[in-house]
Protein backbone atom coordinates (compact mmCIF):
# COMPACT_ATOMS: atom_id res chain seq x y z
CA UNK A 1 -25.68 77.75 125.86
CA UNK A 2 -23.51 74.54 125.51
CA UNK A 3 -25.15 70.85 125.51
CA UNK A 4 -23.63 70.52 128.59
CA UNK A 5 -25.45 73.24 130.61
CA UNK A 6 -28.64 72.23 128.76
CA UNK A 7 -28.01 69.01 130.26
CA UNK A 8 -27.73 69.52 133.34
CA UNK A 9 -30.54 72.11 132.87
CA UNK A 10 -32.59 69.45 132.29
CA UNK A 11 -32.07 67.09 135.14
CA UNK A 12 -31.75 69.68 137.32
CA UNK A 13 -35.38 70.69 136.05
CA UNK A 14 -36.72 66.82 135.93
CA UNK A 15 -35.45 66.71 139.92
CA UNK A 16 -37.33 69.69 140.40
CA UNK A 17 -40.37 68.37 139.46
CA UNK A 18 -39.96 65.09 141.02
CA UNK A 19 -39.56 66.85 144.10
CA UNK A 20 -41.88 69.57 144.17
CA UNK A 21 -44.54 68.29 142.34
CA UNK A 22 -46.38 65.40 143.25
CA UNK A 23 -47.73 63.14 141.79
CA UNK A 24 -45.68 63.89 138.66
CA UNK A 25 -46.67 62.17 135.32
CA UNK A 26 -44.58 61.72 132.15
CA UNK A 27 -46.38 61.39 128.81
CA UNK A 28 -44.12 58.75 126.54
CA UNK A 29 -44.96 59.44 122.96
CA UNK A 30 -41.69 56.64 122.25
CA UNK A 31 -40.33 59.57 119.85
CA UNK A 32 -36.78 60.26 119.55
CA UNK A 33 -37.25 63.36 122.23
CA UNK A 34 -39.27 61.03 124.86
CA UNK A 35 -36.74 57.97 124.96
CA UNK A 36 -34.47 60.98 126.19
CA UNK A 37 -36.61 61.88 128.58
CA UNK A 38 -37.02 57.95 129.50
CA UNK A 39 -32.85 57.30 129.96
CA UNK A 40 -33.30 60.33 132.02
CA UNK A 41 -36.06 59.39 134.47
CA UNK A 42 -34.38 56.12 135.15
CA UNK A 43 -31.00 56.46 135.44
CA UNK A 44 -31.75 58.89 137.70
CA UNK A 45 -34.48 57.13 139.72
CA UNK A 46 -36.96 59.80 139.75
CA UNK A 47 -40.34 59.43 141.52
CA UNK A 48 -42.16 60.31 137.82
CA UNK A 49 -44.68 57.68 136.82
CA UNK A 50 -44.46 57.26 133.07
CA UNK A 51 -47.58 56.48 130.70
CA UNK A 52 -48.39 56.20 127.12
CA UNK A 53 -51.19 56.25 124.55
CA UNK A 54 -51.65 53.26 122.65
CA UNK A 55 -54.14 55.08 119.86
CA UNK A 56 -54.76 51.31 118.11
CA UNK A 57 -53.07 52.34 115.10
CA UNK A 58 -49.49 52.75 115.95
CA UNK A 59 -46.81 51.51 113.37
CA UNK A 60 -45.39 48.02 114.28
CA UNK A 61 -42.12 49.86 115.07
CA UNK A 62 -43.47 51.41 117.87
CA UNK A 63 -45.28 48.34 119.47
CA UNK A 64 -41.30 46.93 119.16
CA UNK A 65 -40.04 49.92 121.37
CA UNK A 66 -42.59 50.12 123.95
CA UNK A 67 -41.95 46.11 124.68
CA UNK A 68 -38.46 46.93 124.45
CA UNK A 69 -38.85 49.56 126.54
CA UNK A 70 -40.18 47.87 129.33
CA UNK A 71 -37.87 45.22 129.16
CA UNK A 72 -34.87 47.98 129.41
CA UNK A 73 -36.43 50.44 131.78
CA UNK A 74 -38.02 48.13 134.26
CA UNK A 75 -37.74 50.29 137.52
CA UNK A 76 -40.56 52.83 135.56
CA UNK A 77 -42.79 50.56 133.56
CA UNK A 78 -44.97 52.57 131.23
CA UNK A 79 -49.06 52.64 132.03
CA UNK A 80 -50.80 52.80 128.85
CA UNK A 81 -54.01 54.03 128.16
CA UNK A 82 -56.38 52.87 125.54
CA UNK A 83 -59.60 55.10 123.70
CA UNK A 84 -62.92 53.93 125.10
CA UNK A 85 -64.11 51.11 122.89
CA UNK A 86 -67.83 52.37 122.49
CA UNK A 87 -66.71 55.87 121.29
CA UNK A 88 -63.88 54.60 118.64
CA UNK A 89 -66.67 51.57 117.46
CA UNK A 90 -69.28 54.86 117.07
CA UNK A 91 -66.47 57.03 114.93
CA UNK A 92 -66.00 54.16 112.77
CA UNK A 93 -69.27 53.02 111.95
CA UNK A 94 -70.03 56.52 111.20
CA UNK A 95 -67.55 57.56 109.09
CA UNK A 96 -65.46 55.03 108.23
CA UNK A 97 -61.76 53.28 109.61
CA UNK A 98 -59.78 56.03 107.66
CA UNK A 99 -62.72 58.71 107.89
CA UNK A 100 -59.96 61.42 109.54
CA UNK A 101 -58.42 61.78 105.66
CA UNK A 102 -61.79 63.40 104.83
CA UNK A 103 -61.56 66.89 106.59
CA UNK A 104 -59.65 68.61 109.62
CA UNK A 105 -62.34 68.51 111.47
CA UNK A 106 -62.82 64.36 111.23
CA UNK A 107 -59.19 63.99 111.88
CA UNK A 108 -59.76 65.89 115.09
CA UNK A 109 -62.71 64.00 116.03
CA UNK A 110 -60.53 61.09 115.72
CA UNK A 111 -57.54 62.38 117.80
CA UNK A 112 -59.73 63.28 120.54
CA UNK A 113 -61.06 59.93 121.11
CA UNK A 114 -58.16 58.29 120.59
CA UNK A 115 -55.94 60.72 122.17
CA UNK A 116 -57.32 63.07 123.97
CA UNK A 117 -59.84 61.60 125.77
CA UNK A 118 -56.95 58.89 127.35
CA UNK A 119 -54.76 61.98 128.28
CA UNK A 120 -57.40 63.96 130.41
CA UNK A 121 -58.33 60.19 132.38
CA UNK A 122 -53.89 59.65 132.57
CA UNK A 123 -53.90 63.21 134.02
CA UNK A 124 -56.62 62.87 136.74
CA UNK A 125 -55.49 63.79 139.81
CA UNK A 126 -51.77 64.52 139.35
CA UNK A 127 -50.10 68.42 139.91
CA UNK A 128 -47.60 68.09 136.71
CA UNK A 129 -46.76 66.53 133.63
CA UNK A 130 -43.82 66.13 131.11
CA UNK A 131 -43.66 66.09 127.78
CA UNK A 132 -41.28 65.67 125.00
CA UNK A 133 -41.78 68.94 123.43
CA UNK A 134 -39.11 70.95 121.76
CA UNK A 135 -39.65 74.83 120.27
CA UNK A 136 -37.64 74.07 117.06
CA UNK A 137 -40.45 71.21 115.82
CA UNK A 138 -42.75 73.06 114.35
CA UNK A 139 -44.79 76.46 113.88
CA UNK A 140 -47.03 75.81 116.52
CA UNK A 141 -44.28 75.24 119.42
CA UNK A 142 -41.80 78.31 118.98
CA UNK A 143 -43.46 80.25 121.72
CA UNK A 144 -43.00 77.73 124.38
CA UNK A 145 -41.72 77.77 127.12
CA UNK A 146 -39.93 75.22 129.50
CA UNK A 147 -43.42 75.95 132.21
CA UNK A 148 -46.71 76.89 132.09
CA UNK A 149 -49.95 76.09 133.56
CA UNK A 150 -52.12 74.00 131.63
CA UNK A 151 -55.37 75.59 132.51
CA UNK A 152 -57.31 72.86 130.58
CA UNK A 153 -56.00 70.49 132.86
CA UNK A 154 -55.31 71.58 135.92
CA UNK A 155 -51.49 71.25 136.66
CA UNK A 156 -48.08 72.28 135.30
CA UNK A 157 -47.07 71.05 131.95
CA UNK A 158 -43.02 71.15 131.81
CA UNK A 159 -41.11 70.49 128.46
CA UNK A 160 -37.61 69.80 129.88
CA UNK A 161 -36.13 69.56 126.39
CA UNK A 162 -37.58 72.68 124.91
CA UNK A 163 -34.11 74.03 124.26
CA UNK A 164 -32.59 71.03 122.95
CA UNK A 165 -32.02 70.90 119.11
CA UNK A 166 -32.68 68.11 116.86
CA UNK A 167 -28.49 67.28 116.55
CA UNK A 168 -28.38 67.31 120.57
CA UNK A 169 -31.13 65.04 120.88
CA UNK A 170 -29.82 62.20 118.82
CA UNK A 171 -26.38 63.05 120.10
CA UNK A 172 -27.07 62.27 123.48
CA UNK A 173 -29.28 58.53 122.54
CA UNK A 174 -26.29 57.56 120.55
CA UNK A 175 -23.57 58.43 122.85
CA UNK A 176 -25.59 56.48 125.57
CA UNK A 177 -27.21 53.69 123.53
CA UNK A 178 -30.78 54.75 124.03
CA UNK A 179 -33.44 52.07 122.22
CA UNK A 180 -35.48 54.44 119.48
CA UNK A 181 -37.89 53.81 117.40
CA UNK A 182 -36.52 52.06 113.77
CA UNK A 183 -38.98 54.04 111.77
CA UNK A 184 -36.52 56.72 112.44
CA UNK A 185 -34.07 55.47 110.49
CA UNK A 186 -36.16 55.54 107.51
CA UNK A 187 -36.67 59.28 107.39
CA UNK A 188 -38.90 59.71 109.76
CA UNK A 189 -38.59 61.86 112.71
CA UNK A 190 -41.63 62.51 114.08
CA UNK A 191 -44.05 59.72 114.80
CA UNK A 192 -47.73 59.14 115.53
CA UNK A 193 -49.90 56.97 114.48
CA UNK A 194 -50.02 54.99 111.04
CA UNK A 195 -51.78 56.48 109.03
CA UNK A 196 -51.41 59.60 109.93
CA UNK A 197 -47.04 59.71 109.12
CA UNK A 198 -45.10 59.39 106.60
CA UNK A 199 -41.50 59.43 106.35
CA UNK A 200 -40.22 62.74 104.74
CA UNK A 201 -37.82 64.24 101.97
CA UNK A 202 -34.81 66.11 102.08
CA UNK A 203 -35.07 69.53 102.64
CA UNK A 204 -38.58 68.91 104.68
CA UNK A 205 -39.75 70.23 108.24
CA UNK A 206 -39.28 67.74 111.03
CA UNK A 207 -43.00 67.52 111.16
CA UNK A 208 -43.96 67.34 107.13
CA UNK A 209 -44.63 63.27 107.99
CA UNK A 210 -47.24 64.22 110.12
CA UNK A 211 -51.26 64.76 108.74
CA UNK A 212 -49.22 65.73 105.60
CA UNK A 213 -52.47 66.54 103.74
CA UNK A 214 -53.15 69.48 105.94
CA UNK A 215 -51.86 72.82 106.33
CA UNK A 216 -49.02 73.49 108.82
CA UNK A 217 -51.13 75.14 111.12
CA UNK A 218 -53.40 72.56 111.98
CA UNK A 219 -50.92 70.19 112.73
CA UNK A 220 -51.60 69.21 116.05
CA UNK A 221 -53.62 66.69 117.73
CA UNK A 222 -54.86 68.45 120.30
CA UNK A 223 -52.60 67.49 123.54
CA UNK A 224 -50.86 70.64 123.09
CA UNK A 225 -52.99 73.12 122.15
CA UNK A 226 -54.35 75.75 124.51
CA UNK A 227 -58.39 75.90 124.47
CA UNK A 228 -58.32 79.80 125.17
């Protein structure tokens, strides 16, 4: 399939949603794959209502971007949702600021408040949301699809971009100019939060920067993995 048709596959897929399923929801990460997804949703006016995460612990780079972001894509400004205070005060106090390097399971604890928790009160009430996700980023995405049901939530989850390679993706932001985050251009090309990336070495999978202590099979926060 040529960039083109993916494209156009893509819009043609965002419209669809914007259409059909309302209220619509796009989850903005501010990776390279979501500021796509952004240029998108705006320059063709879609009736998608955009929202982020803001975990408390991003990298400086990204605070940049999202205020750049809503400076350049004013017609959708971004709704951000914080972790509730009393639950990320309790995690600390109990295990310490950086207590997710300790074990898998601490790391989890800690993406769930500060990640998963937000998502499930951003998705309340809406029939679809869109995410950034591509097959070729790591282990656990090659089976996806482009939509599914995402029985945990209630509603469709769509990944527009799933067919999209890593080349196509930066591609398209350069040939239209699209703002991305800086930290890219220090070898890293997939970013969370802080402490949790680093950039990576030749040779490395796109993901290597991310929880780079653990094994590749656990590396996930949560917002994309099926319960069952």
């Amino acid at each position: 399939m040529t960039f083109d048709q993916k494209l156009q596959d893509t819009v043609a897929l965002l419209k669809t949603i914007a259409n059909d399923y309302q209220p619509a929801v796009f989850a903005n990460s501010y990776g390279a794959e979501d500021m796509v997804l952004t240029h998108l949703i705006s320059q063709h006016a879609l009736n998608i209502t955009v929202f982020s995460l803001d975990t408390g612990r991003l990298p400086a780079e990204t605070y940049a971007l999202m205020q750049q972001v809503e400076e350049q894509y004013a017609s959708h400004p971004v709704k951000v949702y914080f972790p509730d205070t009393a639950a990320t005060e309790g995690y600390v106090r109990e295990h310490g600021i950086n207590g997710f390097y300790r074990s898998v399971e601490l790391r989890k604890e800690c993406c769930r408040i500060r990640k998963i928790d937000p998502l499930r009160r951003a998705l309340q009430g809406q029939k679809a949301w869109i995410t950034g996700l591509r097959r070729e980023q790591s282990p656990t995405r090659k089976d996806l699809g482009n939509q599914e049901f995402d029985k945990d939530n209630g509603l469709e989850k769509f990944n527009p971009l799933i067919e999209w390679t890593e080349k196509e993706v930066w591609g398209f932001i350069r040939s239209q100019n699209i703002p991305y985050n800086e930290l890219h251009d220090k070898f890293y090309p997939s970013i969370g939060c802080g402490p949790c990336t680093r950039a990576i070495t030749v040779g490395e999978d796109v993901r290597a920067g991310r929880w780079w202590w653990e094994n590749p099979e656990t590396k996930e926060c949560g917002l994309h993995i099926k319960k069952g």
